[in-house]
PDB file of N, CA and C in Angstrom:
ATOM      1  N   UNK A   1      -1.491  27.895 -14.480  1.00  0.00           N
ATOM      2  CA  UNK A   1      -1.706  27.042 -13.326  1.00  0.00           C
ATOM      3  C   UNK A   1      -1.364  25.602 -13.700  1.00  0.00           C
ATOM      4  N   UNK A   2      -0.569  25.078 -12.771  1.00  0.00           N
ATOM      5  CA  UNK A   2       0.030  23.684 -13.218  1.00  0.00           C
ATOM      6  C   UNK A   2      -1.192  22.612 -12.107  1.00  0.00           C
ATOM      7  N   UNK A   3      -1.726  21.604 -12.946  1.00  0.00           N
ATOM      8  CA  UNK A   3      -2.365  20.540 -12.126  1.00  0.00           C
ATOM      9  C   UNK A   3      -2.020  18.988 -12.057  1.00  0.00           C
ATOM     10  N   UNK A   4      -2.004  18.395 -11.814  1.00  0.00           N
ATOM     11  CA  UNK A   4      -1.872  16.868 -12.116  1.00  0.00           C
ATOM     12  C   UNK A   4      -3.363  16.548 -11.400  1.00  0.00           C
ATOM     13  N   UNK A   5      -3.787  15.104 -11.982  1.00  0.00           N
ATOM     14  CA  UNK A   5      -5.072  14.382 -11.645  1.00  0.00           C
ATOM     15  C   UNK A   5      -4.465  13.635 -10.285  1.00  0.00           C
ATOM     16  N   UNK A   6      -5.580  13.922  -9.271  1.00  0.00           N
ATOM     17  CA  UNK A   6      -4.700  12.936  -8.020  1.00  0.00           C
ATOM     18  C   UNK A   6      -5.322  11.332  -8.036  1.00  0.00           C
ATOM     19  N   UNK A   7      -4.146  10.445  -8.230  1.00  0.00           N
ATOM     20  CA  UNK A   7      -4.743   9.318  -7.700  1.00  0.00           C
ATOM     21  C   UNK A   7      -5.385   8.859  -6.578  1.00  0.00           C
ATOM     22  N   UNK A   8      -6.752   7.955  -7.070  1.00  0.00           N
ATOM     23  CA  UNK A   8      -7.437   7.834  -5.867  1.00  0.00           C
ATOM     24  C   UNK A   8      -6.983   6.380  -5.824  1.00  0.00           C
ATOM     25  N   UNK A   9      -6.929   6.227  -4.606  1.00  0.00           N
ATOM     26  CA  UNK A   9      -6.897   4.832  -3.808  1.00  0.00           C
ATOM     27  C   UNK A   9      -7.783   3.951  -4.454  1.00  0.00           C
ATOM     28  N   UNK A  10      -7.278   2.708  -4.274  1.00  0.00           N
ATOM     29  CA  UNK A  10      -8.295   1.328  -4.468  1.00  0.00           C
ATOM     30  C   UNK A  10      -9.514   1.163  -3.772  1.00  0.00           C
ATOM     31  N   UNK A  11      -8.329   1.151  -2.209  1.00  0.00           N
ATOM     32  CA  UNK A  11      -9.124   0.426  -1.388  1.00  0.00           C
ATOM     33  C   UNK A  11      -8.393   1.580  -0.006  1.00  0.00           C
ATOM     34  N   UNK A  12      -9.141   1.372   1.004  1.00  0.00           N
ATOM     35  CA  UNK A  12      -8.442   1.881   2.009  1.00  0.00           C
ATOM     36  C   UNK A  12      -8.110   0.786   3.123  1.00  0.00           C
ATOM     37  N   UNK A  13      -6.837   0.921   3.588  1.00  0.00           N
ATOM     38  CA  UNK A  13      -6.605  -0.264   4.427  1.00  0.00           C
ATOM     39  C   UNK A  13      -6.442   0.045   5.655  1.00  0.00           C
ATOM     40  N   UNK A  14      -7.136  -0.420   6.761  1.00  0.00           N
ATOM     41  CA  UNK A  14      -6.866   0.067   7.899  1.00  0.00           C
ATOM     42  C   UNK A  14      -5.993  -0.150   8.435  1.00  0.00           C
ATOM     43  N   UNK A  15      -5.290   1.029   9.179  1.00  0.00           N
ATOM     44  CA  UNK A  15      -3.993   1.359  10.175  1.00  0.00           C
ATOM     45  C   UNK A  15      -3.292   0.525  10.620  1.00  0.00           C
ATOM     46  N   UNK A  16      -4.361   0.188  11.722  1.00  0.00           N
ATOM     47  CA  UNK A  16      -3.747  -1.223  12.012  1.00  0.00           C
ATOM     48  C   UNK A  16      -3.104  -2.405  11.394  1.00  0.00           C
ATOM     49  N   UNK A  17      -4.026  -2.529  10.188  1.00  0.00           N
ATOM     50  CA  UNK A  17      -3.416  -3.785   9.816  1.00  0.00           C
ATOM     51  C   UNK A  17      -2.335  -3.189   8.678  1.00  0.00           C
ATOM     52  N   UNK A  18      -1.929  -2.307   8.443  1.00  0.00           N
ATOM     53  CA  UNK A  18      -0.684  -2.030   7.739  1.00  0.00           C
ATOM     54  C   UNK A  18       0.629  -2.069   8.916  1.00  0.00           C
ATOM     55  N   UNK A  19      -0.126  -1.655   9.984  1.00  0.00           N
ATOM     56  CA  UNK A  19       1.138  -1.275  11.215  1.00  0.00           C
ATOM     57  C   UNK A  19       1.486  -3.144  11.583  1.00  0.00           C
ATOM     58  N   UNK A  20       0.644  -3.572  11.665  1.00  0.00           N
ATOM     59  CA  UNK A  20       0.816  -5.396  11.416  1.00  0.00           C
ATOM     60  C   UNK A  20       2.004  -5.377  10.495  1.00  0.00           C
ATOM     61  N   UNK A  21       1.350  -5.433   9.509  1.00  0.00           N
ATOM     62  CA  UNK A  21       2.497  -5.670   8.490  1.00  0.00           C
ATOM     63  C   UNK A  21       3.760  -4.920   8.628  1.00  0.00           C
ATOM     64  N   UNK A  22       3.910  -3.515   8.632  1.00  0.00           N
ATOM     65  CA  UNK A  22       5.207  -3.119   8.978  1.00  0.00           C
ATOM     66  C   UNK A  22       5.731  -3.719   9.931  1.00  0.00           C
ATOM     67  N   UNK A  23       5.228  -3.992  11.030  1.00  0.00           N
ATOM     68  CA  UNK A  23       6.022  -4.674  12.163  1.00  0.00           C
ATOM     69  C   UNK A  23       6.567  -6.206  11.477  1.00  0.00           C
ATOM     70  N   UNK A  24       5.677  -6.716  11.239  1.00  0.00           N
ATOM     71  CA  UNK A  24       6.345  -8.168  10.151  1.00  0.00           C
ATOM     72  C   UNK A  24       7.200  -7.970   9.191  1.00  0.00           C
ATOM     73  N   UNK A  25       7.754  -6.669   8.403  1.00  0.00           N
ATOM     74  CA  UNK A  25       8.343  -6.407   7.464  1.00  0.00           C
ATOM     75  C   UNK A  25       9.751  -5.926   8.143  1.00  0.00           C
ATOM     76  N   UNK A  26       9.536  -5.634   9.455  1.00  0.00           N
ATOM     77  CA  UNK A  26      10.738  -4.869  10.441  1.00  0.00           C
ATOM     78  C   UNK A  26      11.543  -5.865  10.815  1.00  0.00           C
ATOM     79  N   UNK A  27      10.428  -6.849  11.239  1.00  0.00           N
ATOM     80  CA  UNK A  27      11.374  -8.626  11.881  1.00  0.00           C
ATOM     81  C   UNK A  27      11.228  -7.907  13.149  1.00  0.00           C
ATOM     82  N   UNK A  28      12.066  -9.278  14.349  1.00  0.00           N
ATOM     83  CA  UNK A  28      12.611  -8.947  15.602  1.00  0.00           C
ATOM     84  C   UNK A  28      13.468  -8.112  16.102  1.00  0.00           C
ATOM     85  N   UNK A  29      13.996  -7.793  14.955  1.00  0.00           N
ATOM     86  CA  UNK A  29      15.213  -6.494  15.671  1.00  0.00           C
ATOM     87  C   UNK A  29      14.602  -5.207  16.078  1.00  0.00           C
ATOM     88  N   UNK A  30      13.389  -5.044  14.837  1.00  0.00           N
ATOM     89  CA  UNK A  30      13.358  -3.567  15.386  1.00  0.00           C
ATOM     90  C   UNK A  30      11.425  -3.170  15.317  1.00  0.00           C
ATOM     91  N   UNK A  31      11.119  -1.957  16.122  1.00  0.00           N
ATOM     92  CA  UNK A  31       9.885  -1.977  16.333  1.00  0.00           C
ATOM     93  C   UNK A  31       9.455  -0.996  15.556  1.00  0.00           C
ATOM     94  N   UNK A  32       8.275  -0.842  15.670  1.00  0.00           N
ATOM     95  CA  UNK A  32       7.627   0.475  14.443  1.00  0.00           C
ATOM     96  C   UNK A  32       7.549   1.622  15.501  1.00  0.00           C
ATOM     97  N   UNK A  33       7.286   1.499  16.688  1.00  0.00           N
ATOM     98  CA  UNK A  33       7.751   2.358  17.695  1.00  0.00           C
ATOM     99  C   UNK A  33       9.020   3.275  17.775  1.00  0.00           C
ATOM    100  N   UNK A  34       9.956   2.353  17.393  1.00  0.00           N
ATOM    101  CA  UNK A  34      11.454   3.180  17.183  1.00  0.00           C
ATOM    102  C   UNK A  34      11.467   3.913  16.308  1.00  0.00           C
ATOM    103  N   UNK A  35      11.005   3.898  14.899  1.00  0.00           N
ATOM    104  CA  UNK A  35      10.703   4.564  13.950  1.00  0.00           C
ATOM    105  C   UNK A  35      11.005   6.166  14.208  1.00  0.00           C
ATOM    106  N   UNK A  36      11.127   6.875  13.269  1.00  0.00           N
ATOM    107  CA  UNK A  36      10.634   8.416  13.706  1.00  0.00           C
ATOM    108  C   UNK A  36       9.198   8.353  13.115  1.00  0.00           C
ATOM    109  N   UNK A  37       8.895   9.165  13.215  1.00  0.00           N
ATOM    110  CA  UNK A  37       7.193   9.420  12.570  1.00  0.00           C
ATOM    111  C   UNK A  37       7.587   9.724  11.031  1.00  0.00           C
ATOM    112  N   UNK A  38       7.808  10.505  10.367  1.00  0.00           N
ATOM    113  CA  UNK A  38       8.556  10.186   8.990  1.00  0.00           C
ATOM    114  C   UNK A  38       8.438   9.258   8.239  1.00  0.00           C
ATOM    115  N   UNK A  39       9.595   8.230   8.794  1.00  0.00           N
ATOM    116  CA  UNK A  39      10.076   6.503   9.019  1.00  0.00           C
ATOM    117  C   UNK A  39       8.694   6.155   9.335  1.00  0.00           C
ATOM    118  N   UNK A  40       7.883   6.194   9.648  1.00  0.00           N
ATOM    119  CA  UNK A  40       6.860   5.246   9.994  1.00  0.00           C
ATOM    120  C   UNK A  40       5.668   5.725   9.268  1.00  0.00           C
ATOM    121  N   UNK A  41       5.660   7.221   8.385  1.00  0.00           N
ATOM    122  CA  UNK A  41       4.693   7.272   7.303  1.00  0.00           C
ATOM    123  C   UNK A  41       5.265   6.891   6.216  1.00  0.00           C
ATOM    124  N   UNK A  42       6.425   6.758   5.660  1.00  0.00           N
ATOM    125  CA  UNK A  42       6.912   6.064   4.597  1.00  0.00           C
ATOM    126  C   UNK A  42       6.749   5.114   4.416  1.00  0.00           C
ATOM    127  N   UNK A  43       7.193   4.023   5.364  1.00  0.00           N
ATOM    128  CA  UNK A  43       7.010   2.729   5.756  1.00  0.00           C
ATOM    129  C   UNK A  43       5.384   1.981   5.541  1.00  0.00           C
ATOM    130  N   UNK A  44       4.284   2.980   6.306  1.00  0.00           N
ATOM    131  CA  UNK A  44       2.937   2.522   6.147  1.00  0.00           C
ATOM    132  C   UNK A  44       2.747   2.940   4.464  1.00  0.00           C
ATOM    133  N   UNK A  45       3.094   4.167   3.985  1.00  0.00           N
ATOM    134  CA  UNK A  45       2.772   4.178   2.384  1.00  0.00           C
ATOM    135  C   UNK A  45       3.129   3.064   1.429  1.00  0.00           C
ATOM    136  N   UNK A  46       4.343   3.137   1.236  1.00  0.00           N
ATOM    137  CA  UNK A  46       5.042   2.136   1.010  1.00  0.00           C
ATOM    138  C   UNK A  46       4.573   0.634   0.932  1.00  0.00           C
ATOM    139  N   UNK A  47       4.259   0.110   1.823  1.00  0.00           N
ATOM    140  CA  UNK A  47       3.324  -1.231   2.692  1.00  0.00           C
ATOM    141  C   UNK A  47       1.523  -0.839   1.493  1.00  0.00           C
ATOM    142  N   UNK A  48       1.313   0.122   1.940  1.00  0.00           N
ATOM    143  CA  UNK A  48      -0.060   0.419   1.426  1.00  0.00           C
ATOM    144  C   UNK A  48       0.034   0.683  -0.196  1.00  0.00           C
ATOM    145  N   UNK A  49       0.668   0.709  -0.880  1.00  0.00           N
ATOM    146  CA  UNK A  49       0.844   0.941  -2.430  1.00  0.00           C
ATOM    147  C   UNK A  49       1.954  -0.209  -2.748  1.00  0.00           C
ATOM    148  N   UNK A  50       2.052  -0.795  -2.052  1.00  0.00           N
ATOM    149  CA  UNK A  50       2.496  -2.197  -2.541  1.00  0.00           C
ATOM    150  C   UNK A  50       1.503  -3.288  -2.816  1.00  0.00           C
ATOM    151  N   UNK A  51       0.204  -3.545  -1.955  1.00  0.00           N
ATOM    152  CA  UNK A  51      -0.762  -3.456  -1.943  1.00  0.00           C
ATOM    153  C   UNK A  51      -1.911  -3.019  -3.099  1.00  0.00           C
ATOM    154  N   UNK A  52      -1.928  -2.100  -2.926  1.00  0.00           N
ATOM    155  CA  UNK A  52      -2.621  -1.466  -4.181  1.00  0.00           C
ATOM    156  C   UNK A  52      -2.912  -1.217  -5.282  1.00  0.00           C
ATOM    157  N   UNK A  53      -1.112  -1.553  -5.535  1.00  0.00           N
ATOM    158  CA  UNK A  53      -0.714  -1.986  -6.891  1.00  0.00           C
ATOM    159  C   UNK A  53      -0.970  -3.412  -7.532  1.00  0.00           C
ATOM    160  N   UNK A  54      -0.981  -4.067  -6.422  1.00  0.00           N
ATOM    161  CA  UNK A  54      -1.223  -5.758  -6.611  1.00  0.00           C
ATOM    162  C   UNK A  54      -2.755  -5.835  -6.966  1.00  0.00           C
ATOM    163  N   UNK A  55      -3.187  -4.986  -5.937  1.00  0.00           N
ATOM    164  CA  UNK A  55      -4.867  -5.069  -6.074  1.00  0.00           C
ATOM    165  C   UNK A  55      -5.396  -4.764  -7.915  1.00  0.00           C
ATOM    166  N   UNK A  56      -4.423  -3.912  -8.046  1.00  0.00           N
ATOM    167  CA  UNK A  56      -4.850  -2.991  -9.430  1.00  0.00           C
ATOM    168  C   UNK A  56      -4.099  -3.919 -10.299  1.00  0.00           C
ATOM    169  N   UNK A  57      -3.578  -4.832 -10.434  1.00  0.00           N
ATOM    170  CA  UNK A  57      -2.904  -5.677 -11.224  1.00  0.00           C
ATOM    171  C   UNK A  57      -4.341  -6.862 -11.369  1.00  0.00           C
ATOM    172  N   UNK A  58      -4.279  -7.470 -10.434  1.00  0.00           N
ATOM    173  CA  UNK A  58      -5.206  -8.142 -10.571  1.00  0.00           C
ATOM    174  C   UNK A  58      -6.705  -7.848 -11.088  1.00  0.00           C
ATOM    175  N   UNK A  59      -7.016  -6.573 -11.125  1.00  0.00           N
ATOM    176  CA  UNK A  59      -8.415  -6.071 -11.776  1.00  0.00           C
ATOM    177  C   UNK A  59      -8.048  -5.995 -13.051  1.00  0.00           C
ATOM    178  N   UNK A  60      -6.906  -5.463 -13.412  1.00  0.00           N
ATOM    179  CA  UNK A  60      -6.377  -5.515 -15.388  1.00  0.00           C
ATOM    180  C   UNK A  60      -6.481  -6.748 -15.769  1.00  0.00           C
ATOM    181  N   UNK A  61      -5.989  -7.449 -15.547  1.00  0.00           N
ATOM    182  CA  UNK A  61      -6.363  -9.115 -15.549  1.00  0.00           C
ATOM    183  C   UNK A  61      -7.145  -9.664 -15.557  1.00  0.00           C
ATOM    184  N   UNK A  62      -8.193  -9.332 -14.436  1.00  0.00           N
ATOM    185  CA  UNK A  62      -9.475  -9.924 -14.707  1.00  0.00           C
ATOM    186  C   UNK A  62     -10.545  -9.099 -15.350  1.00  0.00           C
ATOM    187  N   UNK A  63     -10.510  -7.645 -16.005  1.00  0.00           N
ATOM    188  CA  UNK A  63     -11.059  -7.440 -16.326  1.00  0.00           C
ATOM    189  C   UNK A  63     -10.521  -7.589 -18.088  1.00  0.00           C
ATOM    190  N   UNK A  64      -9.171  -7.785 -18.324  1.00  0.00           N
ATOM    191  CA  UNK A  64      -8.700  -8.236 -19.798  1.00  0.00           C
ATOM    192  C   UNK A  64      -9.022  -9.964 -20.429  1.00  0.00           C
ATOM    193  N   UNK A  65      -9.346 -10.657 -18.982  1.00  0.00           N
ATOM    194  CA  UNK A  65      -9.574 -12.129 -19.566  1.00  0.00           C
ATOM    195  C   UNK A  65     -11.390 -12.191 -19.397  1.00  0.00           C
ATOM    196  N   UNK A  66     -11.961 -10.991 -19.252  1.00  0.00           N
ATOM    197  CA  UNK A  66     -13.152 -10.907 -19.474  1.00  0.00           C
ATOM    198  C   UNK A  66     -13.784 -11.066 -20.392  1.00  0.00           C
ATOM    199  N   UNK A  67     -12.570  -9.803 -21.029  1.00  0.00           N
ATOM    200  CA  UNK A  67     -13.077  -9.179 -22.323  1.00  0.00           C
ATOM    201  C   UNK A  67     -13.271  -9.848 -23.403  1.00  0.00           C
ATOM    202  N   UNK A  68     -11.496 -10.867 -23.319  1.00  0.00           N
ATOM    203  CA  UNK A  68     -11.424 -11.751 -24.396  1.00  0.00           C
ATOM    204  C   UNK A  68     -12.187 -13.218 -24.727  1.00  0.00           C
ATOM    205  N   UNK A  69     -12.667 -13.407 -23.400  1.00  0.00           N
ATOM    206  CA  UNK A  69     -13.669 -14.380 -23.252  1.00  0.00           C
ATOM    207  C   UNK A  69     -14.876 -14.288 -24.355  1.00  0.00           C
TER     208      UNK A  69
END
């Protein structure tokens, strides 16, 4: 039996405000509406682990200038 450990999330970000951001990341030309659904779960992942990663950057950091303190 093959497993991998699943990553858990940071934080959870609500819908909305990722669909915010995709729409700001789309510009004026185009809407998150036009999207296919696909296109528009990629897009929110994507948006949301860009995010997440930043979040998790910043905890290595502050928990490494803790330490050395």
């Amino acid at each position: 039996m093959d497993w991998r450990p699943v990553e858990q999330p940071i934080s959870r970000i609500p819908y909305e405000t990722l669909r915010r951001l995709a729409e700001e990341w789309l510009g004026p030309e185009r809407s998150f509406d036009e999207l296919d659904p696909r296109e528009q779960d990629n897009l929110i992942t994507d948006i949301e682990a860009d995010i997440n990663e930043d979040m998790m950057q910043r905890r290595i950091v502050t928990i490494y200038d803790d330490h050395t303190q």
